[in-house]
N, C-alpha and C. Protein backbone atom coordinates (compact mmCIF):
# COMPACT_ATOMS: atom_id res chain seq x y z
N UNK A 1 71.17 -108.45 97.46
CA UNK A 1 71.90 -107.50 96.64
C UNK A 1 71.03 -106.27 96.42
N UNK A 2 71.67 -105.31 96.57
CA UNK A 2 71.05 -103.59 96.51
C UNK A 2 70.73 -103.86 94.45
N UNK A 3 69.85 -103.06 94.37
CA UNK A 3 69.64 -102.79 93.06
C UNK A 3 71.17 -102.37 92.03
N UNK A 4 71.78 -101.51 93.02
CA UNK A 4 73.19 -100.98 92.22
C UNK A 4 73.29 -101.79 92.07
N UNK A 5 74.00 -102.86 92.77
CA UNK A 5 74.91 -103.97 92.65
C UNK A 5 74.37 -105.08 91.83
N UNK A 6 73.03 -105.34 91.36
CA UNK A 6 72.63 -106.24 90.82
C UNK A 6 72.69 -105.77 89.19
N UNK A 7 72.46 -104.08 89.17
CA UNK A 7 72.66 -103.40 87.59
C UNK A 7 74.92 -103.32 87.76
N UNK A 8 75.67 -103.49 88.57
CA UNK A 8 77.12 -103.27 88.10
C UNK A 8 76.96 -104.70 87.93
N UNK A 9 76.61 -106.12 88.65
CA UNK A 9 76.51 -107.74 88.27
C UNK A 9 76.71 -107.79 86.75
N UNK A 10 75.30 -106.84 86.63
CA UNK A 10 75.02 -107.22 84.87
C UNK A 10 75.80 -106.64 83.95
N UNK A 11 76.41 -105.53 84.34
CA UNK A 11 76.75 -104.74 83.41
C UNK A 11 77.93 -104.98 83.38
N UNK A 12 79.02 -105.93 84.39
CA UNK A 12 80.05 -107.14 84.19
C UNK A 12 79.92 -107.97 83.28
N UNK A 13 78.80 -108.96 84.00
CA UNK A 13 78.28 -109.86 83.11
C UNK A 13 78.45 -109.58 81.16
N UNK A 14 77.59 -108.87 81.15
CA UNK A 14 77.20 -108.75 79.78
C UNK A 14 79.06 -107.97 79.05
N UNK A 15 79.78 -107.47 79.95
CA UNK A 15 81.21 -107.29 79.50
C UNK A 15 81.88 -108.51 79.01
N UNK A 16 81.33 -109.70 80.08
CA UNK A 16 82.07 -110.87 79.57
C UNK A 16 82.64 -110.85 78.34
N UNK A 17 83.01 -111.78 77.82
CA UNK A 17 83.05 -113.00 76.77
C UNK A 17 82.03 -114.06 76.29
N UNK A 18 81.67 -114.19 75.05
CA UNK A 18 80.13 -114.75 75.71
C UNK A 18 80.45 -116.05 75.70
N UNK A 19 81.97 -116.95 75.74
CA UNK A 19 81.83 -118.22 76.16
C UNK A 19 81.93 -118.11 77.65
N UNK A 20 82.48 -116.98 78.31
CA UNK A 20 82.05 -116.88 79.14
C UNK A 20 80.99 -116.94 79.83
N UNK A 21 79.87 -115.81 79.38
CA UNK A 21 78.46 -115.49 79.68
C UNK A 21 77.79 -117.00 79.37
N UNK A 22 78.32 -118.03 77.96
CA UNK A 22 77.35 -118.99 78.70
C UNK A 22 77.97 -120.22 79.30
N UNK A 23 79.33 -120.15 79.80
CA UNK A 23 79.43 -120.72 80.82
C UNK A 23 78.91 -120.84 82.55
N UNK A 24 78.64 -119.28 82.38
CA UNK A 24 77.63 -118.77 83.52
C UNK A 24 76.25 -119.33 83.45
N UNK A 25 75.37 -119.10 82.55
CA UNK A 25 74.00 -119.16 82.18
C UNK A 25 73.95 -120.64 82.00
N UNK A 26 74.62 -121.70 81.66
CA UNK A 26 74.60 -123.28 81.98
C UNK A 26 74.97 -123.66 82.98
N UNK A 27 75.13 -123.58 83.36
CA UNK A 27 75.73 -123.80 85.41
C UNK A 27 74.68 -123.83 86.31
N UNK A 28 73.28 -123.21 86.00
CA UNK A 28 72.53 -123.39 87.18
C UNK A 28 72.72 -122.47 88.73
N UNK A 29 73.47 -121.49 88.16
CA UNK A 29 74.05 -120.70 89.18
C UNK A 29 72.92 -120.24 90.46
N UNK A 30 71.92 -119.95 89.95
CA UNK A 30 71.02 -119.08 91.04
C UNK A 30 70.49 -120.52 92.10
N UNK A 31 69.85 -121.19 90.83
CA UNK A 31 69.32 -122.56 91.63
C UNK A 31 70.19 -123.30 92.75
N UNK A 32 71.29 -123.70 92.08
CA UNK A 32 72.46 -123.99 93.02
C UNK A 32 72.67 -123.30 94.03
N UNK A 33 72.91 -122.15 94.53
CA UNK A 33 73.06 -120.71 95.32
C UNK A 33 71.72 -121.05 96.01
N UNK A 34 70.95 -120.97 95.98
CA UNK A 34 69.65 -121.30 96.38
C UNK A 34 69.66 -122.47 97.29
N UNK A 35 69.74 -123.47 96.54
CA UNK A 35 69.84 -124.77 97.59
C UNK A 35 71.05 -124.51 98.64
N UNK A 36 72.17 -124.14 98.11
CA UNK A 36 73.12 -123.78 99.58
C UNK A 36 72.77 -123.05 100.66
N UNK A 37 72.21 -121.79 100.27
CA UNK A 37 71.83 -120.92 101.04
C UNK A 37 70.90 -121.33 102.14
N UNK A 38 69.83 -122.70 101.37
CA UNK A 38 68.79 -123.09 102.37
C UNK A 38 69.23 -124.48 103.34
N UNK A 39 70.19 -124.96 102.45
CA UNK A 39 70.94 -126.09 103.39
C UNK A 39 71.84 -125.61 104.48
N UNK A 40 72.60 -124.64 104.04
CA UNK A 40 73.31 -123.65 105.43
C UNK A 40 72.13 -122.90 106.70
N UNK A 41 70.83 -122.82 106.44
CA UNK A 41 69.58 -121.91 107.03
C UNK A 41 70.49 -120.64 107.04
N UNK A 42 70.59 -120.21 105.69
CA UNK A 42 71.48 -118.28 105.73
C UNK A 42 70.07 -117.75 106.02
N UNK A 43 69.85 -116.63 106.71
CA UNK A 43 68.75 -115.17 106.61
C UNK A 43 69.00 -115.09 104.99
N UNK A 44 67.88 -114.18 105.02
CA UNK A 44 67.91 -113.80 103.34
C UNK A 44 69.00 -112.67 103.40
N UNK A 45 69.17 -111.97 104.35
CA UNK A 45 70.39 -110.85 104.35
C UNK A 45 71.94 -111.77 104.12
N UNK A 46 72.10 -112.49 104.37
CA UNK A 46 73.11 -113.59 104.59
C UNK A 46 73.52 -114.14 103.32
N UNK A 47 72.06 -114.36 102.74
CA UNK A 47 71.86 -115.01 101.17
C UNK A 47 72.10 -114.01 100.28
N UNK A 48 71.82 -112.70 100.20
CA UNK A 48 72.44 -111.79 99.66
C UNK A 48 73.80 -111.18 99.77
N UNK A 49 74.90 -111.83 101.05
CA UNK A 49 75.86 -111.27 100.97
C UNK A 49 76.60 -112.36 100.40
N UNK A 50 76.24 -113.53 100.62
CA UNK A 50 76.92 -114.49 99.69
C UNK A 50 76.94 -114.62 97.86
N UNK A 51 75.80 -113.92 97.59
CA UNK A 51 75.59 -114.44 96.38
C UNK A 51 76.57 -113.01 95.99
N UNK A 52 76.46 -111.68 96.74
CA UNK A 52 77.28 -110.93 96.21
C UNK A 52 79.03 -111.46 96.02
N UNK A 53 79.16 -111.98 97.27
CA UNK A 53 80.90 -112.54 97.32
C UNK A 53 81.01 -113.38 96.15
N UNK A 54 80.40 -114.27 96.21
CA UNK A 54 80.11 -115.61 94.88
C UNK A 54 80.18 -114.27 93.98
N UNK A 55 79.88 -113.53 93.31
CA UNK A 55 80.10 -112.52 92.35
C UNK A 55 81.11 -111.88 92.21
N UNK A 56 81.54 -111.29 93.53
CA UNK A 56 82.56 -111.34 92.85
C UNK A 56 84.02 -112.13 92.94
N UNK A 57 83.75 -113.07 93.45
CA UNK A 57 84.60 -114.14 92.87
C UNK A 57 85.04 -114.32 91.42
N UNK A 58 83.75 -114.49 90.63
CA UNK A 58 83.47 -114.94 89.80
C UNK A 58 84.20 -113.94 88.64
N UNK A 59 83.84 -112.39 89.12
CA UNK A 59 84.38 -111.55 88.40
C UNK A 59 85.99 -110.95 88.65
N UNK A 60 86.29 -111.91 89.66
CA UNK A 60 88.25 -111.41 90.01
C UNK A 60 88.03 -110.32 90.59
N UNK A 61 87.15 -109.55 91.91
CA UNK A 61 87.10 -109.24 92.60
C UNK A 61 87.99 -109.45 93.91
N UNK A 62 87.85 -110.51 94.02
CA UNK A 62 88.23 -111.48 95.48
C UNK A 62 88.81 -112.66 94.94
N UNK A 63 90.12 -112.66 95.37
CA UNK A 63 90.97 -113.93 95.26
C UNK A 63 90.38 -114.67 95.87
N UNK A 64 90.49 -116.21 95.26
CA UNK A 64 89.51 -117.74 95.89
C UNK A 64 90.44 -117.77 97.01
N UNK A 65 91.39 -117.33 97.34
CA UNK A 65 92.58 -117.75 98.80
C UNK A 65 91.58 -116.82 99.87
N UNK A 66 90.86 -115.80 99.51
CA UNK A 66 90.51 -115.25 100.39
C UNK A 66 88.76 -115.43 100.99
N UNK A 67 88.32 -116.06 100.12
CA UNK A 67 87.26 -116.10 100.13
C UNK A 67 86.41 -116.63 101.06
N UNK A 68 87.29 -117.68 101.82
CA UNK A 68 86.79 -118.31 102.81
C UNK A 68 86.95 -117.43 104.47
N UNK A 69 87.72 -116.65 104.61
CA UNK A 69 87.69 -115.65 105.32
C UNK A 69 86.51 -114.59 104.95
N UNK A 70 86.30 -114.22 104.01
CA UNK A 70 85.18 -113.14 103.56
C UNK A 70 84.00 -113.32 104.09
N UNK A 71 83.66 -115.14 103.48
CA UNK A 71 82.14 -115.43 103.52
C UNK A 71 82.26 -115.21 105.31
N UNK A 72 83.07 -116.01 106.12
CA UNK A 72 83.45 -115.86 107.25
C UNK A 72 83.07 -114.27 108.27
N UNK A 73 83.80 -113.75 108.17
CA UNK A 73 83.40 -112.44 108.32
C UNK A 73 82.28 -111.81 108.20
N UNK A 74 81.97 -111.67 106.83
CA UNK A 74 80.92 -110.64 106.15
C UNK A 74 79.30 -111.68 106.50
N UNK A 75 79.48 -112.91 106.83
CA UNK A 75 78.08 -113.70 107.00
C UNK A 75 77.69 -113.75 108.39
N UNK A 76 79.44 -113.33 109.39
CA UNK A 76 78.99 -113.48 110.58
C UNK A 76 78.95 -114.94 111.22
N UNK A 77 79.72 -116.24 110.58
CA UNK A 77 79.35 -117.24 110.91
C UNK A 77 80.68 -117.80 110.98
N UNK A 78 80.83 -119.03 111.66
CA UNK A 78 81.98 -119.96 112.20
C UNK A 78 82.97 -120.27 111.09
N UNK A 79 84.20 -120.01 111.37
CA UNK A 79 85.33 -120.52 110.47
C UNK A 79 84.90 -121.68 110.14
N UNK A 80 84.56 -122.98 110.69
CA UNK A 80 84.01 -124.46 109.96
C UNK A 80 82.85 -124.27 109.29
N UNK A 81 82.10 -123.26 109.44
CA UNK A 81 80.99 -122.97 108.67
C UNK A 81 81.40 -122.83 107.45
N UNK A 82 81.90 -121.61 107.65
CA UNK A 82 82.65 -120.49 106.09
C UNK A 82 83.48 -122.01 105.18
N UNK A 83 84.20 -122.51 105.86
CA UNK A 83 84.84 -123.85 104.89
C UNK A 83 83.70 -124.70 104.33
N UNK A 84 82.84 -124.87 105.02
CA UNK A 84 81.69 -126.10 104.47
C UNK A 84 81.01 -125.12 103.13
N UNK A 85 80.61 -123.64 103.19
CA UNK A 85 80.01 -123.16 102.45
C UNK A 85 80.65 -123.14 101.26
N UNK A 86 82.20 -122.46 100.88
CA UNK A 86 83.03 -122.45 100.00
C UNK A 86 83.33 -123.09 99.64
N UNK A 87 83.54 -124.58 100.44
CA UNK A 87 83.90 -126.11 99.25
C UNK A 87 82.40 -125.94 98.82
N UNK A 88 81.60 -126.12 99.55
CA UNK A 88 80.01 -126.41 98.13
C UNK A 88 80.52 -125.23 97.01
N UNK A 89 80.34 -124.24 96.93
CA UNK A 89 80.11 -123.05 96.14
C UNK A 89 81.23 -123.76 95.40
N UNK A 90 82.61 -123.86 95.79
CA UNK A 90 83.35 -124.25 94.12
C UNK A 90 83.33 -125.61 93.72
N UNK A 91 82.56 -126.33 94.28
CA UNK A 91 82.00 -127.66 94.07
C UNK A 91 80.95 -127.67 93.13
N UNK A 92 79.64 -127.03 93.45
CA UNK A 92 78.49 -127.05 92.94
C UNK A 92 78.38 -125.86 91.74
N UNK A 93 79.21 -124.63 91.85
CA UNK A 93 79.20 -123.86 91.08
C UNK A 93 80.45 -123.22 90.60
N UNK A 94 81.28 -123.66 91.02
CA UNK A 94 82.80 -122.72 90.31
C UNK A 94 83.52 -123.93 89.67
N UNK A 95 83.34 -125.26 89.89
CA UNK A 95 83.84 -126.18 88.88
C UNK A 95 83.29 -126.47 88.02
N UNK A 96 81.52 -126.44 87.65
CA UNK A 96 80.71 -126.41 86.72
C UNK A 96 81.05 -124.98 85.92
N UNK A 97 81.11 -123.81 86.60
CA UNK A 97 81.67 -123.21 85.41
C UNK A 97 82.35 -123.18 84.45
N UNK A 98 84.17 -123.69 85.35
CA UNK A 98 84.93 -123.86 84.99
C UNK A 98 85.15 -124.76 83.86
N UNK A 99 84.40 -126.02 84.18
CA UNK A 99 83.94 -127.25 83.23
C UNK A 99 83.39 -126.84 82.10
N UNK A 100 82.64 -126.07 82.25
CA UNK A 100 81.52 -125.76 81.28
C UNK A 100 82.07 -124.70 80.18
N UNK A 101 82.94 -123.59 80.51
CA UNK A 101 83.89 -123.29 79.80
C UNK A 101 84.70 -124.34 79.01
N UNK A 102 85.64 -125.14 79.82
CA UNK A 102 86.44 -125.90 78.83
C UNK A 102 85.68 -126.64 77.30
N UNK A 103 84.33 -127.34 77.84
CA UNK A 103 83.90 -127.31 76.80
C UNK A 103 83.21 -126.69 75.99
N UNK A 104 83.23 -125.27 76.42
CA UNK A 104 82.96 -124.73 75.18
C UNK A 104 83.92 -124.19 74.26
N UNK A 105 85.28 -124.25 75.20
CA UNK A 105 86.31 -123.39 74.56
C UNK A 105 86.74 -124.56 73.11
N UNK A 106 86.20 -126.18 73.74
CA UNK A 106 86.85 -127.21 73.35
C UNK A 106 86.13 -127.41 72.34
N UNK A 107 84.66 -127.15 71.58
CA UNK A 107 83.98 -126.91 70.96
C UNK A 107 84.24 -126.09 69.89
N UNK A 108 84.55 -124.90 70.33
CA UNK A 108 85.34 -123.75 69.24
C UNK A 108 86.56 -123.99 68.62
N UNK A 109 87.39 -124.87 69.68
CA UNK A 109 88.88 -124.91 69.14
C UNK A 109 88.63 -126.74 68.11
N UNK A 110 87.61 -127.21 68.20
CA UNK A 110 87.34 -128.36 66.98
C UNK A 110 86.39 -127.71 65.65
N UNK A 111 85.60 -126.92 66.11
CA UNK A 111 85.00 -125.75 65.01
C UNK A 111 86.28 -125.37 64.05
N UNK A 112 87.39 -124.90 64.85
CA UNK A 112 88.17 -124.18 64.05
C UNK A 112 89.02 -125.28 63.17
N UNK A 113 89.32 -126.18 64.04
CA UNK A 113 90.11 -126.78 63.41
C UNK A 113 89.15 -127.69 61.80
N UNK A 114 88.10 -127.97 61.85
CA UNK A 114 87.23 -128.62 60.73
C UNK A 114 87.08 -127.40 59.76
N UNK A 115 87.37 -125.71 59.96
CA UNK A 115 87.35 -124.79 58.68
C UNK A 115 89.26 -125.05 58.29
């Protein structure tokens, strides 16, 4: 990721919601991203275009219908590739988000209900 793109990341980011923001920040996102990147052998150029797509996924950039064409394309690598990468990514990191939201949302909505 170019410096821009890592200061517009954040400056999303921090737009969040912050059950959002720490549904992000409990997930393990980079680490996770990390181990894929090295279990696929991506270039580090490769590893940066993924973690950008994974972004904006994340931020409703890129519909998940499309995504598997993207990584496809933009990584330069085999349609069975691009599928193996995108089930990990919403495996290892877009259902832990997702998860990780519910309970926090599920947290707040028993908070509320005990005032």
């Amino acid at each position: 990721m170019t410096a821009t793109s890592i200061e517009r990341n954040t400056e999303k980011f921090n737009n969040l919601p912050l059950d959002y923001q720490e549904a992000i920040r409990t997930s393990d996102y980079d680490g996770t991203l990390g181990s894929i990147t090295k279990e696929h052998k991506l270039h580090i150029d490769q590893s940066a275009i993924l973690e950008s797509l994974l972004a904006k996924l994340i931020f409703g950039e890129i519909e998940s219908k499309d995504i598997i064409s993207e990584v496809e394309s933009k990584l330069h690598i085999e349609h069975a590739e691009a599928i193996r990468i995108t089930t990990e990514l919403n495996e290892s990191i877009i259902k832990p988000i997702k998860e990780n939201l519910k309970n926090i949302q599920t947290k707040v909505t028993k908070k509320e209900d005990e005032e």
